[in-house]
Protein backbone atom coordinates (compact mmCIF):
# COMPACT_ATOMS: atom_id res chain seq x y z
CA UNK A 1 -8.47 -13.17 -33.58
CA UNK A 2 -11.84 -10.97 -33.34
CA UNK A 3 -10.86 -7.46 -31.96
CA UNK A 4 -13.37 -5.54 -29.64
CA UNK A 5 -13.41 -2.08 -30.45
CA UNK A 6 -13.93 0.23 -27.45
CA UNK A 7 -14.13 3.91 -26.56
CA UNK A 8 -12.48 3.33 -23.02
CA UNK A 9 -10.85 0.46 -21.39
CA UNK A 10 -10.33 0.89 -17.78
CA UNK A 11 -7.26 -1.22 -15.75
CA UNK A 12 -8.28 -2.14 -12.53
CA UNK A 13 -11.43 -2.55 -10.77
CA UNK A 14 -11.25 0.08 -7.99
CA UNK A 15 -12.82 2.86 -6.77
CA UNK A 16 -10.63 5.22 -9.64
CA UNK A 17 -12.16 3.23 -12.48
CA UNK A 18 -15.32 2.50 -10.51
CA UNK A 19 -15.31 6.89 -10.61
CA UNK A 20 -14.11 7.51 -13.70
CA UNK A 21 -16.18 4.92 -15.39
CA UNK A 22 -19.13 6.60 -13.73
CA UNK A 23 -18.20 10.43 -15.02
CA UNK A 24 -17.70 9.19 -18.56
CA UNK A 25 -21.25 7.48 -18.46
CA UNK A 26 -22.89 10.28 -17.65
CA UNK A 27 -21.26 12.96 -19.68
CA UNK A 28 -21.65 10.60 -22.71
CA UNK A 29 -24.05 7.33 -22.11
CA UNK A 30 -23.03 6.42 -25.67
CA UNK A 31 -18.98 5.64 -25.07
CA UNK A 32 -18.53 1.82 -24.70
CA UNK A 33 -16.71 1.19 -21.64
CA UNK A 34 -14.54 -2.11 -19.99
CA UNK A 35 -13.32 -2.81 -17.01
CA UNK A 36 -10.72 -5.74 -16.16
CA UNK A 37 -9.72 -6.89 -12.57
CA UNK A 38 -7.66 -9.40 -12.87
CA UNK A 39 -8.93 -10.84 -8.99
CA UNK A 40 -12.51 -12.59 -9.02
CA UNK A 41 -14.53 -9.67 -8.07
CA UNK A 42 -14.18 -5.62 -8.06
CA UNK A 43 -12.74 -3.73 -5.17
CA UNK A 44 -10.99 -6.16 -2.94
CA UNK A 45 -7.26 -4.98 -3.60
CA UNK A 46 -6.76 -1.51 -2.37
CA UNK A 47 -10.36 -0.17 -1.90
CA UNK A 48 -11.20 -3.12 0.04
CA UNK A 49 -12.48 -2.05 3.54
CA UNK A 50 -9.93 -4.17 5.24
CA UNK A 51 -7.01 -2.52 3.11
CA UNK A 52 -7.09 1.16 3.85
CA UNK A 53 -8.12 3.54 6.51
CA UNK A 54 -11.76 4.27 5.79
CA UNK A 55 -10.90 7.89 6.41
CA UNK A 56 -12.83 10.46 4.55
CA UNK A 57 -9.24 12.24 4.42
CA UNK A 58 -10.38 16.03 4.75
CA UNK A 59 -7.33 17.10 6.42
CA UNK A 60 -9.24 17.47 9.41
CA UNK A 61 -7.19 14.80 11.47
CA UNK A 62 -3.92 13.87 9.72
CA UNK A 63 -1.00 15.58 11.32
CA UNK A 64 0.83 15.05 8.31
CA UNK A 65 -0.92 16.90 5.95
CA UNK A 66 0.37 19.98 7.68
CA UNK A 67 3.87 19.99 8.79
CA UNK A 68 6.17 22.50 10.24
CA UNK A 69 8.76 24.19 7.85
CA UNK A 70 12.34 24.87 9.38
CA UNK A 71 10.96 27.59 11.63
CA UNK A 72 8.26 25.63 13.14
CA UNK A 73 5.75 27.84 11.27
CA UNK A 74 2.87 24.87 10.23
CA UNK A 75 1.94 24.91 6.67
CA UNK A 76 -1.62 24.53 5.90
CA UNK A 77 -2.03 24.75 2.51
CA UNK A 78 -1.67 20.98 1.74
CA UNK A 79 -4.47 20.68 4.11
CA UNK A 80 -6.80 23.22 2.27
CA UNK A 81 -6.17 21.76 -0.69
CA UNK A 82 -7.45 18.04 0.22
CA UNK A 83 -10.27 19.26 2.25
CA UNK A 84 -11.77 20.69 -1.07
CA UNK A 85 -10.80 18.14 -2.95
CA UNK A 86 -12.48 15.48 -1.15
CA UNK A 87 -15.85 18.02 -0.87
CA UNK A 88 -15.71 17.46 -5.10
CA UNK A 89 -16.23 13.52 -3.76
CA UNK A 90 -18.98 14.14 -1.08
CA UNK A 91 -20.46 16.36 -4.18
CA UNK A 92 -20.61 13.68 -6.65
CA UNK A 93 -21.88 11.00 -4.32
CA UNK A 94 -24.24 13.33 -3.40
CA UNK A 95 -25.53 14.16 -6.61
CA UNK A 96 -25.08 9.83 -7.46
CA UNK A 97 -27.53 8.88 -4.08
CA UNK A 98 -30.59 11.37 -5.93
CA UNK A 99 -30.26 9.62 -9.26
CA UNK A 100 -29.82 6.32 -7.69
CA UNK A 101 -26.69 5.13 -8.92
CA UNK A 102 -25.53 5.35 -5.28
CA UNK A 103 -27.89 3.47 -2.53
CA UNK A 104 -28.84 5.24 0.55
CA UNK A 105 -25.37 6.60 2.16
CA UNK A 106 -25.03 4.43 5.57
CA UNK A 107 -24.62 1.68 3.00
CA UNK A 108 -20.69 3.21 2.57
CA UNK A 109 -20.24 6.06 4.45
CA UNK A 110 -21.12 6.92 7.85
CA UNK A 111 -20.19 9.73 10.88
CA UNK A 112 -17.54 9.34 13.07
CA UNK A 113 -15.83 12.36 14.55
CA UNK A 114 -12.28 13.15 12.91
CA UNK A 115 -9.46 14.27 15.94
CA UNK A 116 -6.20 14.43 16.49
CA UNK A 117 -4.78 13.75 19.71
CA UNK A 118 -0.95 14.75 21.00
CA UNK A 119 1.12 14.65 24.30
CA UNK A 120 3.99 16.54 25.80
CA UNK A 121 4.51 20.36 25.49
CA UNK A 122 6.13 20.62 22.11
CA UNK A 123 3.20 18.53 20.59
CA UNK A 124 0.84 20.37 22.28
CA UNK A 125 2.63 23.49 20.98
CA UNK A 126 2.08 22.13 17.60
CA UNK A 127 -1.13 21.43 18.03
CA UNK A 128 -2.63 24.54 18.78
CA UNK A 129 -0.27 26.56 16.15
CA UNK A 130 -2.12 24.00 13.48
CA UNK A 131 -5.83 24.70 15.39
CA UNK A 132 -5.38 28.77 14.94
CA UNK A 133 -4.25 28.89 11.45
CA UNK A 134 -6.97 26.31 9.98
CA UNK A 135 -9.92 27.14 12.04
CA UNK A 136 -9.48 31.07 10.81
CA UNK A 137 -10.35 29.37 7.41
CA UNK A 138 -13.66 28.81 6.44
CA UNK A 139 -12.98 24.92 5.58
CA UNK A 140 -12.32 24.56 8.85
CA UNK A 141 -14.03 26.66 10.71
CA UNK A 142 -15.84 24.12 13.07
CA UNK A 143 -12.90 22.54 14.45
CA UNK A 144 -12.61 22.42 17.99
CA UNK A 145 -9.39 22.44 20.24
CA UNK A 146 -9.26 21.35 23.84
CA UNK A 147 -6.34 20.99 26.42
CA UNK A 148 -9.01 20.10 28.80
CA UNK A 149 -8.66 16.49 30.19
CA UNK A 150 -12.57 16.49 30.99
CA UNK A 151 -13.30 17.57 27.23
CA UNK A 152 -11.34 15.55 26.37
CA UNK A 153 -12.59 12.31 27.65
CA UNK A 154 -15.72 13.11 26.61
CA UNK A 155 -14.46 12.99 22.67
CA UNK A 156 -12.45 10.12 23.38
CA UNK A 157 -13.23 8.02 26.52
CA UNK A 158 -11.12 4.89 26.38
CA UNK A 159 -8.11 7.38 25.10
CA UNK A 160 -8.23 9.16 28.47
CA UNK A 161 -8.91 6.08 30.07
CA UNK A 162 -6.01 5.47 32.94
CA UNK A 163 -3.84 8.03 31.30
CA UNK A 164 -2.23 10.45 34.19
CA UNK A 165 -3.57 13.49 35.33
CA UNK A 166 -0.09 15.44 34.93
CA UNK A 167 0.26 14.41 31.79
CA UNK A 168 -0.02 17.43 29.02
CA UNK A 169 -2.36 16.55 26.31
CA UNK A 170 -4.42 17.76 23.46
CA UNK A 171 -6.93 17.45 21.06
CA UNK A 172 -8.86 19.40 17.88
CA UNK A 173 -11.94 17.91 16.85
CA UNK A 174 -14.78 18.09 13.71
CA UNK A 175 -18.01 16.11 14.58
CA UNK A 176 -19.08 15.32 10.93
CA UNK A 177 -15.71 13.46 9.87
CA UNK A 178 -16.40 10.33 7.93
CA UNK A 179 -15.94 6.95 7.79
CA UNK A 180 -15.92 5.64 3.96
CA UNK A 181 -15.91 1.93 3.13
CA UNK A 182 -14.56 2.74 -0.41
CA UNK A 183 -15.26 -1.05 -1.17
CA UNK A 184 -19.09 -1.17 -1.09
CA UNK A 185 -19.16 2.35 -2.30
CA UNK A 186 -17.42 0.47 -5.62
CA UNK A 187 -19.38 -2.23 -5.57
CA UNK A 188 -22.36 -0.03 -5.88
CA UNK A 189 -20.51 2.23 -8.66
CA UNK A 190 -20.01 -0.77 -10.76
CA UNK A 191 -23.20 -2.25 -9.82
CA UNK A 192 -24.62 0.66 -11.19
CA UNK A 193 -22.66 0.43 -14.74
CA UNK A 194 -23.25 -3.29 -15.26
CA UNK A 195 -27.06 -2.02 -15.69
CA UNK A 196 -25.91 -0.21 -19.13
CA UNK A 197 -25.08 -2.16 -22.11
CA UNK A 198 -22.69 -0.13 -23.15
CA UNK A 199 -20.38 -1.14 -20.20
CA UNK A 200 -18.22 -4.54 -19.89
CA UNK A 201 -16.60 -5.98 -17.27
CA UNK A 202 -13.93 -8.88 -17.32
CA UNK A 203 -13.16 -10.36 -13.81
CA UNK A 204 -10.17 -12.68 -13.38
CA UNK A 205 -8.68 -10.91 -16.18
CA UNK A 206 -4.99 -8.98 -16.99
CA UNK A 207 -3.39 -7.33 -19.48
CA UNK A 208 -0.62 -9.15 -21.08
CA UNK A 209 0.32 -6.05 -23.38
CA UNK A 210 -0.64 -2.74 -24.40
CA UNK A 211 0.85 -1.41 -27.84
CA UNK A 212 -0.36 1.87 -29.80
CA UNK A 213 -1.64 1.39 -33.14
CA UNK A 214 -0.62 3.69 -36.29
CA UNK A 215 -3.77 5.16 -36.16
CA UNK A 216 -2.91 6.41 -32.31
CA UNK A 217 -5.31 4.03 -30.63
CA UNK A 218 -4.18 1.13 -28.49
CA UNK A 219 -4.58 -3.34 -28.67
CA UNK A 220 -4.42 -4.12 -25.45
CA UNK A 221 -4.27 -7.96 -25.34
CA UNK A 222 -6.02 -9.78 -22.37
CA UNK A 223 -5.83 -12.77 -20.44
CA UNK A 224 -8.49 -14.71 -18.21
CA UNK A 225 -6.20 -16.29 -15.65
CA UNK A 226 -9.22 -18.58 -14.92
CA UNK A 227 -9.46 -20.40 -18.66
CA UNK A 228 -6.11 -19.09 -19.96
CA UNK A 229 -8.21 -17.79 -22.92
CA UNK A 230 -6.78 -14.77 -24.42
CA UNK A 231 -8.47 -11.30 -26.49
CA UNK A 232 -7.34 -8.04 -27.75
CA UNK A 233 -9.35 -5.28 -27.24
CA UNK A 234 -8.77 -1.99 -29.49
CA UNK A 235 -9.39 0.90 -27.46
CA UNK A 236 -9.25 4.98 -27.91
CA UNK A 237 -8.27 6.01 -24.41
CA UNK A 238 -6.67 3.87 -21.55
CA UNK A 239 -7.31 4.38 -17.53
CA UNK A 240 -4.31 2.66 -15.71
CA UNK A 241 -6.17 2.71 -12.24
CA UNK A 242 -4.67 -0.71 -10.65
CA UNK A 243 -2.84 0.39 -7.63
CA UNK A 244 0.19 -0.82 -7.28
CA UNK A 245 -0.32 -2.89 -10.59
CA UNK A 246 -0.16 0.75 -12.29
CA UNK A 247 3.42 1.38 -12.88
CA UNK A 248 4.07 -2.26 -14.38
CA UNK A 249 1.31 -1.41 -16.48
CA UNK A 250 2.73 2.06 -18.04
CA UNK A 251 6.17 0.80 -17.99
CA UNK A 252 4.10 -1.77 -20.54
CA UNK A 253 2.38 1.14 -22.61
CA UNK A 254 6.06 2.70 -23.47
CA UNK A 255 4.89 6.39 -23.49
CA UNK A 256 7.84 8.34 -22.48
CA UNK A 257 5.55 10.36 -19.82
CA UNK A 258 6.17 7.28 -17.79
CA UNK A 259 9.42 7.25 -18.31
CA UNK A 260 11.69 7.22 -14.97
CA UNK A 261 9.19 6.53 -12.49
CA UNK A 262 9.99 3.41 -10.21
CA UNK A 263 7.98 2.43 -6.81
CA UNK A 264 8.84 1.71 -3.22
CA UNK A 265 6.01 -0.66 -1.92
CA UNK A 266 5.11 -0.69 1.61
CA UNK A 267 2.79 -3.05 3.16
CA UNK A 268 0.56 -2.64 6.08
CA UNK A 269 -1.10 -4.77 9.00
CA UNK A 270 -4.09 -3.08 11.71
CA UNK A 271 -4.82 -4.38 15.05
CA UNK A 272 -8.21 -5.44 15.15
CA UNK A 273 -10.88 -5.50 18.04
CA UNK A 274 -14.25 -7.15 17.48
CA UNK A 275 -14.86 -6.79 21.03
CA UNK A 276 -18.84 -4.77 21.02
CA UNK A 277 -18.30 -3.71 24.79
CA UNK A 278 -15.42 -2.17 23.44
CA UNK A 279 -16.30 -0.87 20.21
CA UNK A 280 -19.16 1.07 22.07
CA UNK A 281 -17.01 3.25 23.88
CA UNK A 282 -15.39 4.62 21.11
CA UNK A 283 -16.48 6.88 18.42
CA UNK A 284 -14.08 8.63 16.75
CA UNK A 285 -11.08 8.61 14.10
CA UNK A 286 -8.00 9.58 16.45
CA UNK A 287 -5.05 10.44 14.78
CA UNK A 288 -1.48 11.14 16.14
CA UNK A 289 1.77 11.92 15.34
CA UNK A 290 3.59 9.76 12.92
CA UNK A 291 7.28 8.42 14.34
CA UNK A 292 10.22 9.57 12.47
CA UNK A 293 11.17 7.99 9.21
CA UNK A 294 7.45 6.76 9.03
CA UNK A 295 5.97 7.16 5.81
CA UNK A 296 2.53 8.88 5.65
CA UNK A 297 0.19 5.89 5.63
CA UNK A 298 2.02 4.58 8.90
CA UNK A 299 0.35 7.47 10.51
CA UNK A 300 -1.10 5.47 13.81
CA UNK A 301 -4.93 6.02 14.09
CA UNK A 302 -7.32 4.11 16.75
CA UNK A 303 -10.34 4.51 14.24
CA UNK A 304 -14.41 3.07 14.21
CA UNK A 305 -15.07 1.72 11.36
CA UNK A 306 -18.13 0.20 9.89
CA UNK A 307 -16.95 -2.32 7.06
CA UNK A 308 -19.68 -4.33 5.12
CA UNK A 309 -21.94 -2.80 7.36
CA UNK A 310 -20.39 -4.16 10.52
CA UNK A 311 -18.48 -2.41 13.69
CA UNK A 312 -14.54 -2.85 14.41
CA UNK A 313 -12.26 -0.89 16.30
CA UNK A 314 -8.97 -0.74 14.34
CA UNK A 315 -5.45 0.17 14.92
CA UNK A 316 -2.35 1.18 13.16
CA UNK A 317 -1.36 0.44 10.38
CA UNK A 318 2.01 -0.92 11.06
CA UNK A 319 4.42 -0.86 8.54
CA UNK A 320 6.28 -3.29 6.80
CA UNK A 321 8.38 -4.32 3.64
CA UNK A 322 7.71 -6.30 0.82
CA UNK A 323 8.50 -6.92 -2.90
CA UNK A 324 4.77 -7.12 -3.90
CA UNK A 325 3.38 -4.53 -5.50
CA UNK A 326 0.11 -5.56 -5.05
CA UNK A 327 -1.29 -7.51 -2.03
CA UNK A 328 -1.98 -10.13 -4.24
CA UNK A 329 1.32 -9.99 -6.45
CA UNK A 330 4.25 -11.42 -7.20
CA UNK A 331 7.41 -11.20 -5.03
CA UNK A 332 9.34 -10.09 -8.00
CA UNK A 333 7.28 -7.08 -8.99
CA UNK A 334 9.89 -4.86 -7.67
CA UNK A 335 12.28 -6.46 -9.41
CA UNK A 336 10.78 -6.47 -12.92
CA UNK A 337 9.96 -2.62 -12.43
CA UNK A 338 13.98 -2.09 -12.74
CA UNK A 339 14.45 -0.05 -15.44
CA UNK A 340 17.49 1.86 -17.33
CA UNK A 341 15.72 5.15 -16.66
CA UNK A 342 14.54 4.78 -13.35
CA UNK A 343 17.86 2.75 -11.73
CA UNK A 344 19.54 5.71 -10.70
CA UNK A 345 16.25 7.28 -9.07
CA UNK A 346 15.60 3.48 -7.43
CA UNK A 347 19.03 4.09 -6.17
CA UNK A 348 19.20 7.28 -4.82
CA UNK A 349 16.14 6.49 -2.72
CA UNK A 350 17.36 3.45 -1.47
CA UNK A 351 20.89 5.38 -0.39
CA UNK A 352 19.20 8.54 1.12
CA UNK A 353 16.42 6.53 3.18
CA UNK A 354 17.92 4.94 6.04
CA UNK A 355 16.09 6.61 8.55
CA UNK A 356 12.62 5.35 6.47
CA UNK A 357 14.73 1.53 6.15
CA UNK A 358 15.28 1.29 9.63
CA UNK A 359 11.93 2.22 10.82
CA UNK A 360 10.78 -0.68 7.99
CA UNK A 361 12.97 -3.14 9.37
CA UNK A 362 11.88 -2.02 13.68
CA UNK A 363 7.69 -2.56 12.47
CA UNK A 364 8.73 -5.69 10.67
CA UNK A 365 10.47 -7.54 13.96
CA UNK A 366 7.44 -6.64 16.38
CA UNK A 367 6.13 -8.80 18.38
CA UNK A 368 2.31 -8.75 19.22
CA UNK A 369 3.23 -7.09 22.56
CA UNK A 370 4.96 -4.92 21.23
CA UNK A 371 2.42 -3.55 18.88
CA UNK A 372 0.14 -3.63 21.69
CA UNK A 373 2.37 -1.62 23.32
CA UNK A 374 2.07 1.18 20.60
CA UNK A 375 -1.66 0.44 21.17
CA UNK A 376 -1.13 1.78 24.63
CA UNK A 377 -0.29 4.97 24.10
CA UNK A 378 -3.49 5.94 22.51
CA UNK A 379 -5.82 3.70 24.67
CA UNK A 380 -3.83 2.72 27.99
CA UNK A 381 -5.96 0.19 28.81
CA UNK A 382 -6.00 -2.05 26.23
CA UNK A 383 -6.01 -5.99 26.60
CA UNK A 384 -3.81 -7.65 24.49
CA UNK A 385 -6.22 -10.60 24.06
CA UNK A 386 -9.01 -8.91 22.65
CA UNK A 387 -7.04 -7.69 19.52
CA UNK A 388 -5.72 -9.49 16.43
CA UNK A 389 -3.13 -9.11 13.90
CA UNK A 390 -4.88 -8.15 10.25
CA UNK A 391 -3.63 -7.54 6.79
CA UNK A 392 -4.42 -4.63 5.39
CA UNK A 393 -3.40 -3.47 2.23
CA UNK A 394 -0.08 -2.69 0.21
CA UNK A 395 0.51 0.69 -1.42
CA UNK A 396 3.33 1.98 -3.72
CA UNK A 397 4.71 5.57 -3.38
CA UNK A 398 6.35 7.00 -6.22
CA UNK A 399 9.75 7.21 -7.22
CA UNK A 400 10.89 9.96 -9.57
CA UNK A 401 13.72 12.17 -10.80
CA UNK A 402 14.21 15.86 -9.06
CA UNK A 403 15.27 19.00 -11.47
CA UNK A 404 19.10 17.23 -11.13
CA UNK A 405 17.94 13.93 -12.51
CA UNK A 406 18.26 12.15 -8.87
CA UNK A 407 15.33 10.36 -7.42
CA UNK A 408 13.10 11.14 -4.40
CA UNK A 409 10.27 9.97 -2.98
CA UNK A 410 7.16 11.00 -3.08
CA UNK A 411 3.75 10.10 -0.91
CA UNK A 412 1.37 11.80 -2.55
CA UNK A 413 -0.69 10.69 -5.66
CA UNK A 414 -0.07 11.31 -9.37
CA UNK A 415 -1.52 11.51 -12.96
CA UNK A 416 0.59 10.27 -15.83
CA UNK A 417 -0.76 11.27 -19.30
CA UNK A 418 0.33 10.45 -22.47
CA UNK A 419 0.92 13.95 -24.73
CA UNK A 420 -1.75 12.98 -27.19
CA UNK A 421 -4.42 11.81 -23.79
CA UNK A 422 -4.64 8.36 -25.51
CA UNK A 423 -3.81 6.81 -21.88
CA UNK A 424 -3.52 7.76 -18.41
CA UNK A 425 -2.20 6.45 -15.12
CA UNK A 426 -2.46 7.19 -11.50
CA UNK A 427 0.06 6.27 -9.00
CA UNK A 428 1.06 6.53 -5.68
CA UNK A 429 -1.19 6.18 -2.18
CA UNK A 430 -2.59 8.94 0.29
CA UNK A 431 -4.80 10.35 0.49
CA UNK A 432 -5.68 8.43 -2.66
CA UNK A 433 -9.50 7.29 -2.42
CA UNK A 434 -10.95 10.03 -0.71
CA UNK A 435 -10.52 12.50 -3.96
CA UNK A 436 -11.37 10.28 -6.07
CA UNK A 437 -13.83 11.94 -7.88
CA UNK A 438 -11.15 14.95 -8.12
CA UNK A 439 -8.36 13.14 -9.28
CA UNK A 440 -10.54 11.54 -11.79
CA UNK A 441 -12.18 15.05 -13.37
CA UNK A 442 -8.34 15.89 -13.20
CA UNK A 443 -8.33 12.78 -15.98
CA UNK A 444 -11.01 13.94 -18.08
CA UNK A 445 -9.56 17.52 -18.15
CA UNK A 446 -5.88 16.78 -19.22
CA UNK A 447 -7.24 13.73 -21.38
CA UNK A 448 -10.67 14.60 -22.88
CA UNK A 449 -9.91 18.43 -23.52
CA UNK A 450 -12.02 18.30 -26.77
CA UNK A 451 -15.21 17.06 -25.69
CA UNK A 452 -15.02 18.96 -21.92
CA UNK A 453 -14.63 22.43 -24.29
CA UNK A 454 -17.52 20.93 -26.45
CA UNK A 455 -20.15 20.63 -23.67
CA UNK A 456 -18.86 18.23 -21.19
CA UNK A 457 -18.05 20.99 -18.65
CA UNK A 458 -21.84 21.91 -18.15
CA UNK A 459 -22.56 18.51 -17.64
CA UNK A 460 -19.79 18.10 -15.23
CA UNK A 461 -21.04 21.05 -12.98
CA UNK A 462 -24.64 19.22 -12.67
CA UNK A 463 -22.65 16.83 -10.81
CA UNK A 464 -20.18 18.49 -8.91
CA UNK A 465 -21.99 21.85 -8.59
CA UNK A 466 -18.90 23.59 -7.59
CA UNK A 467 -17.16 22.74 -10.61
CA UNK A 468 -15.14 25.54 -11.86
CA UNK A 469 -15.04 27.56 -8.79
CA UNK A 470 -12.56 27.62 -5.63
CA UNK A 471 -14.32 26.26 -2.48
CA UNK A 472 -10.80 26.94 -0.76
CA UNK A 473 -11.58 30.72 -2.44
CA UNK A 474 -15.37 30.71 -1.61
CA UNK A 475 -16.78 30.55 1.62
CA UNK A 476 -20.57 31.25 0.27
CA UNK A 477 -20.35 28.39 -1.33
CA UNK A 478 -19.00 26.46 0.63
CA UNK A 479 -21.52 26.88 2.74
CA UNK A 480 -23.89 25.97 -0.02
CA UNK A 481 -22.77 22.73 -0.81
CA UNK A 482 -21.54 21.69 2.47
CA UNK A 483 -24.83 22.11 3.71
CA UNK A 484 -26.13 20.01 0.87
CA UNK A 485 -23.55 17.31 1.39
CA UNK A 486 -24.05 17.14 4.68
CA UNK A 487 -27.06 16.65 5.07
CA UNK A 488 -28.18 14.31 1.82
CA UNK A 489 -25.41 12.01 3.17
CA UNK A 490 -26.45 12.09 6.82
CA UNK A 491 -23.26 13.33 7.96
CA UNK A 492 -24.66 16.28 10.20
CA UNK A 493 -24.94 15.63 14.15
CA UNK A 494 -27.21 17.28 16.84
């Protein structure tokens, strides 16, 4: 069987690959690069518009990202952290739009005002603690707070709409939050590739097994589920950037980095209104307070969104359970992830989550009313009729061993290397797309240490001009390439 050698083979045809396939073409147009989906077309698993949020996660809205240690104190640094992280993204697009590799930016990412919106006196509380401590940093330093009902329904009309007037409410606000539909910002990344011959890509296609060579490279044998026609592809470096098909996939690969990790999937569904007299009087990402036990991409949002360049007015997500590890999977991927070094993690999750179990179990048995319901108490007025049930998309957090060996869950994103950087995976969900292009230069610096010492870091910096420097640090220059950001990708408002 003929063997295809490659530089890079990346797993997955999302926006990670999409990103990292991107970097590695620029910083050296000579690597040969492939990437194999193993649906019919790119980006319609997890990056799909329909299957995520469409939040340019900034921190600017999402309660979560700054919680409240035992003394009620709010924690911000999470925050600061992902609001820089996803200015690395709004960098490299930037930089991607003025070589053309990107079209022009309302073709995946448009403005839409990021708040966050709580009720009753300890919420309100909360709120404002969270408002002091990140507007006094520069990353944040146009946020807006308002316990004003008038203000208020100015931001968010249909949220104020028949709520009463004794009711104690809040809101912080930032007017150039974004809306990102990570799918046809993919589509155009790969788009983009496919014009170099030096890149491949294989749709309808999986890996069937991954095995290191003696001369530390890796055969990765393939499989068009289409024909049933099989190849094996000898690579130098691996990208495992499948979603919820990642851990399967590393399990595969046998390095021992991987080993331990198990997954918990969780599957979402949005309520969906389509309704333009509707849609109109909205404009805004408004994000609450997520109930207890709720995992972090159950935090309810009533969102605008503009997917494949048309309006919708979502809400949710509602969580549920399923086996699947990928929206498209197999009901025993959970099952086949069961390993001897990650059982005893797997368990100890299971045991010490009943209050996340139970919530899982309460979204699952809703009716539509009742989801409407939970509609109500960000827009009051809604009609049931005029929204739908949608899928959205499933995501895997990450189960791992503590410093005692026990497992816990985590709900943030991860890189798994290999020692030697022959192969790399990410796992986990939030905030997941939106740093992107970070978690991707976090690849190339744990995984392509040679060749970023050898010249690859000046080349890196001509796309990410911050590169190298602290924007949480910096507030010159944040103000630099904010403004640049900002404005190339439309962003700014009057």
């Amino acid at each position: 069987m003929a063997t295809n050698k490659l530089d890079v083979l990346l797993v997955g045809g999302g926006v990670m690959s999409a990103t990292l396939g991107t970097l590695l073409s620029k910083l050296d147009p000579s690597f040969k690069l492939m990437m194999v989906e193993r649906l019919d077309r790119v980006a319609h698993e997890s990056t799909d518009g329909w299957n995520n949020a469409g939040t340019g996660h900034a921190g600017y809205c999402e309660l979560n990202y700054t919680p409240e240690d035992a003394k009620g104190n709010v924690e911000i640094d999470r925050a600061l952290t992902i609001n820089a992280n996803f200015e690395i993204s709004l960098q490299l697009w930037t930089t991607l739009i003025g070589t053309g590799d990107l079209p022009a930016p309302q073709n995946f990412i448009n403005t839409t005002p990021h708040i966050s919106f709580v009720w009753g006196e300890k919420n309100v509380n909360f709120l404002r603690q969270r408002w002091e401590k990140l507007s006094a940093h520069h990353l944040f330093r146009e946020m807006e707070y308002s316990e004003d009902p008038e203000v208020l329904r100015q931001w968010m009309p249909l949220v104020m709409e028949g709520r009463s007037a004794d009711e104690k409410v809040a809101a912080t606000r930032i007017a150039h939050g974004s809306d990102v539909d990570f799918g046809s910002l993919t589509r155009n990344l790969v788009g983009s590739l496919q014009k170099h011959d030096n890149f491949e890509l294989a749709l309808s296609t999986e890996v069937s097994s991954i095995k290191k060579t003696a001369d530390g490279r890796w055969d990765v044998r393939l499989k068009n589920r289409a024909s049933g026609k099989t190849q094996t592809v000898n690579t130098a470096f691996v990208f495992l950037g499948a979603g919820g098909g990642a851990l399967p996939l590393l399990q595969m690969s046998g390095i021992p980095e991987g080993k331990g990790y198990g997954g918990f999937p969780v599957s979402g569904q949005w309520l969906v209104c389509q309704d333009e007299a509707v849609i109109k009087q909205h404009y805004a990402k408004v994000y609450g307070k997520a109930a207890i036990g709720a995992p972090p991409m159950s935090v309810p949002h009533m969102d605008t969104r503009i997917i494949n360049g048309k309006p919708a007015l979502l809400f949710g997500p509602y969580a549920g359970f399923t086996t699947k590890f990928l929206k498209e999977g197999s009901v025993m991927d959970l099952i086949k992830s069961v390993r001897p070094n990650n059982l005893l993690p797997m368990m100890d999750v299971g045991l010490h989550n009943f209050d996340l179990t139970k919530y899982l179990i309460s979204e699952v048995m809703q009716s539509h009313e009742d989801r409407v319901n939970a509609l109500r108490d960000y827009f009051p007025a809604a009609e049931s009729a005029k929204w739908t049930l949608a899928q959205a998309g499933q995501r895997v957090q990450i189960i791992k061993k503590d410093t005692n060996g026990r497992g816990k869950l985590e709900f943030g994103t991860e890189l798994v290397a290999a020692a030697d950087g022959s192969l790399a995976a990410l796992l986990g969900a939030s905030p997941g797309a939106s740093v992107a292009a970070q978690a991707m230069i976090e690849v190339l610096e744990r995984c392509f240490k040679d060749r970023m010492d050898g010249g690859w870091t000046a080349r890196l910096k001509e796309l990410v001009p911050s590169y190298g420097e602290s924007l949480i640090a910096d507030a010159e220059l944040l103000g630099r390439v904010r403004q640049n950001t900002l404005s190339t990708l439309g962003l700014q408002r009057d």
